[in-house]
C-alpha atoms as a PDB file:
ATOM      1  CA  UNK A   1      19.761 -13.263  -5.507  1.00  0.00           C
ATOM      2  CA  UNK A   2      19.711  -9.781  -6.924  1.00  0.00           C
ATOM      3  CA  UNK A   3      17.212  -6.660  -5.519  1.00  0.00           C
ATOM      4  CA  UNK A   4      16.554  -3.547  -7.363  1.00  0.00           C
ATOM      5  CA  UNK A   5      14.270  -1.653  -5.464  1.00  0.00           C
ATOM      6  CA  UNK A   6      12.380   1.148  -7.112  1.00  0.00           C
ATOM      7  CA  UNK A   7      13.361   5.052  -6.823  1.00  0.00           C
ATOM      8  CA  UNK A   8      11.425   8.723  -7.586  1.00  0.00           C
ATOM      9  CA  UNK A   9      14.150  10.653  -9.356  1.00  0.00           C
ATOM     10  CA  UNK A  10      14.626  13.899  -7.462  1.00  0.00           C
ATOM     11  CA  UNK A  11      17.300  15.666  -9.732  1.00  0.00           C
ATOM     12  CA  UNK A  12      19.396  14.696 -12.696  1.00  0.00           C
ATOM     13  CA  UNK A  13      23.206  15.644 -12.846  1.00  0.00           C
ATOM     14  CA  UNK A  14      25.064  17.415 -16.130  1.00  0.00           C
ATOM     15  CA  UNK A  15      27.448  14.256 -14.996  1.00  0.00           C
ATOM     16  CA  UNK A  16      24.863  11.175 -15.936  1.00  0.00           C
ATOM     17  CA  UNK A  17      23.859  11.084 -12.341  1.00  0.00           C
ATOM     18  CA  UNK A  18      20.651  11.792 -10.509  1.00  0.00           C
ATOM     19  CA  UNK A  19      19.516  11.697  -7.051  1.00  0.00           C
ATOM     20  CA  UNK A  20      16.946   9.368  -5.949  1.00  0.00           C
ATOM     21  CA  UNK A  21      14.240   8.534  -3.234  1.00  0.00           C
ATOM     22  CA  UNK A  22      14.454   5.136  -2.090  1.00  0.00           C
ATOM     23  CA  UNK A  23      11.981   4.237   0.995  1.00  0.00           C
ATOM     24  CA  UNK A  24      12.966   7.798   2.131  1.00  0.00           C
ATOM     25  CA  UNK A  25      16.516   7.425   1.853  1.00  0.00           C
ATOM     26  CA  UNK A  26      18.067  10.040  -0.760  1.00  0.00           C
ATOM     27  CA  UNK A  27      20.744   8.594  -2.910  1.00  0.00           C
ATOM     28  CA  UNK A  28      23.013   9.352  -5.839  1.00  0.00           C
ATOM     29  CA  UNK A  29      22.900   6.665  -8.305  1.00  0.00           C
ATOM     30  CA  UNK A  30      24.175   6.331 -12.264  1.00  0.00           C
ATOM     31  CA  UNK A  31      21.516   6.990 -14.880  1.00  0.00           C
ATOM     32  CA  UNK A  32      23.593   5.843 -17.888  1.00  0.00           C
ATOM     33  CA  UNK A  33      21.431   3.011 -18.453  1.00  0.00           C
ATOM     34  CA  UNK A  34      17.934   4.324 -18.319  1.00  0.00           C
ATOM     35  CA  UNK A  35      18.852   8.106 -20.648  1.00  0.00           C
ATOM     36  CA  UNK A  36      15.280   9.112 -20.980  1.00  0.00           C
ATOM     37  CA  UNK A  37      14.803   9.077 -17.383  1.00  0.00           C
ATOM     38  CA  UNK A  38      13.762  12.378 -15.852  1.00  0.00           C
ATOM     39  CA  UNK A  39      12.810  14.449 -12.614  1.00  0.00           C
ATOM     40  CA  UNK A  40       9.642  12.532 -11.240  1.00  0.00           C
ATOM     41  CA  UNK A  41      10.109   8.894 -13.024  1.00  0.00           C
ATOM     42  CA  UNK A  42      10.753   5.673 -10.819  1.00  0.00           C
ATOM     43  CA  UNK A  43      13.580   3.745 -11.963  1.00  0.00           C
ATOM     44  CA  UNK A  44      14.723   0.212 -10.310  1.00  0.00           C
ATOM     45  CA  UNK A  45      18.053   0.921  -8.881  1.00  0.00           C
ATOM     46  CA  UNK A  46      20.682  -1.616  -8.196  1.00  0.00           C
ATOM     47  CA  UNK A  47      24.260  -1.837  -6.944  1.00  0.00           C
ATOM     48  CA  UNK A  48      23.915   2.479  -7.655  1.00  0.00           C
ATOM     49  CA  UNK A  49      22.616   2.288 -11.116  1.00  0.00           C
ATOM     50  CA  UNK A  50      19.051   3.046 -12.318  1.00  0.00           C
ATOM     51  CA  UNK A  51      18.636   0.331 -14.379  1.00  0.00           C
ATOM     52  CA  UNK A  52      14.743   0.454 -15.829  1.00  0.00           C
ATOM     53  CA  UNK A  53      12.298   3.030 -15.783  1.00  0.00           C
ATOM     54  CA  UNK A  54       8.541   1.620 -14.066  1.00  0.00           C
ATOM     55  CA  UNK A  55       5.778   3.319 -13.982  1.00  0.00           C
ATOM     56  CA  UNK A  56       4.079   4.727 -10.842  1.00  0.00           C
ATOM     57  CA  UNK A  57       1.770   1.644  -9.704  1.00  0.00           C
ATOM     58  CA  UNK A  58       4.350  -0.369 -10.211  1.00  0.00           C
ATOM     59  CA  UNK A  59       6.944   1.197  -7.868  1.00  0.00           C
ATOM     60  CA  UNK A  60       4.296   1.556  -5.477  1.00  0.00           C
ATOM     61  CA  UNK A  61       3.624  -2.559  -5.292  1.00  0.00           C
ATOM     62  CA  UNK A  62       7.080  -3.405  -5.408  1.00  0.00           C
ATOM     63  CA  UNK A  63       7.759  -0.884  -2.153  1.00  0.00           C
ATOM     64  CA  UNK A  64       4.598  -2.230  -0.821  1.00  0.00           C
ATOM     65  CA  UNK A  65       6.298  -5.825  -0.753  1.00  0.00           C
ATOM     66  CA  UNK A  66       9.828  -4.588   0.430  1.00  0.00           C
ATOM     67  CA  UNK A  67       7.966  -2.555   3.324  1.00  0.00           C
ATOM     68  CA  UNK A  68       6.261  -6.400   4.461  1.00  0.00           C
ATOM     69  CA  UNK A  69       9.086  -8.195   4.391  1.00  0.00           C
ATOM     70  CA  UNK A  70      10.716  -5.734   6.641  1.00  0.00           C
ATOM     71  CA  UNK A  71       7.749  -6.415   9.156  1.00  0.00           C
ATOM     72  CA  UNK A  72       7.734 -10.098   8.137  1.00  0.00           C
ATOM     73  CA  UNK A  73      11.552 -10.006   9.708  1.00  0.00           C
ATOM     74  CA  UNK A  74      10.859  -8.118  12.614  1.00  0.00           C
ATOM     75  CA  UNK A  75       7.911 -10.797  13.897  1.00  0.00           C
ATOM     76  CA  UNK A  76       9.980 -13.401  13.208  1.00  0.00           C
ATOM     77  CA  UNK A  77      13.720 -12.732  14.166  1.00  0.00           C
ATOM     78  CA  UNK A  78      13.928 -11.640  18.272  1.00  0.00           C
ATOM     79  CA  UNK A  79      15.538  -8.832  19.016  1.00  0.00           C
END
C-alpha cells in the first residue's frame, strides 16, 4: 500500500523543487509533476515528489486521519 500525505508548499526552487510542511516536518520534495503548484498550495507528496495539488479542506481531513491513526497505534501497541 502506497501513502501520500498532504504538504503546504513553503518555497519553490529555480531547480523544480520546493520545500514543504508535512505534519510539521519541513521537507524538500520534486514539483515536476504538479508545475502550477505555488507558495501556499497543498500538494500530496510521495516517495519526495508532489504529486497532486488538493485544496485546503482536503489536506486538512486527510492530516486529520493520519494524526488518529498515530493515536490509534499508540493505544493499541505497548510500549
Amino acid at each position: 500500500m502506497c501513502l501520500a500525505v498532504p504538504g503546504k508548499i513553503l518555497s519553490l526552487h529555480d531547480d523544480a523543487r520546493g520545500t514543504v510542511d508535512m505534519l510539521g516536518a519541513q521537507r524538500e520534495v520534486s514539483v515536476r509533476l504538479t508545475p502550477d503548484a505555488a507558495v501556499g498550495d497543498y500538494v500530496l507528496v510521495h516517495a519526495g515528489f508532489a504529486i497532486q495539488i488538493i485544496d485546503a479542506q482536503e489536506a486538512a481531513e486527510t492530516l486529520s486521519i493520519v494524526e488518529d491513526l498515530a493515536d490509534l497505534v499508540d493505544e493499541e501497541l505497548p510500549a
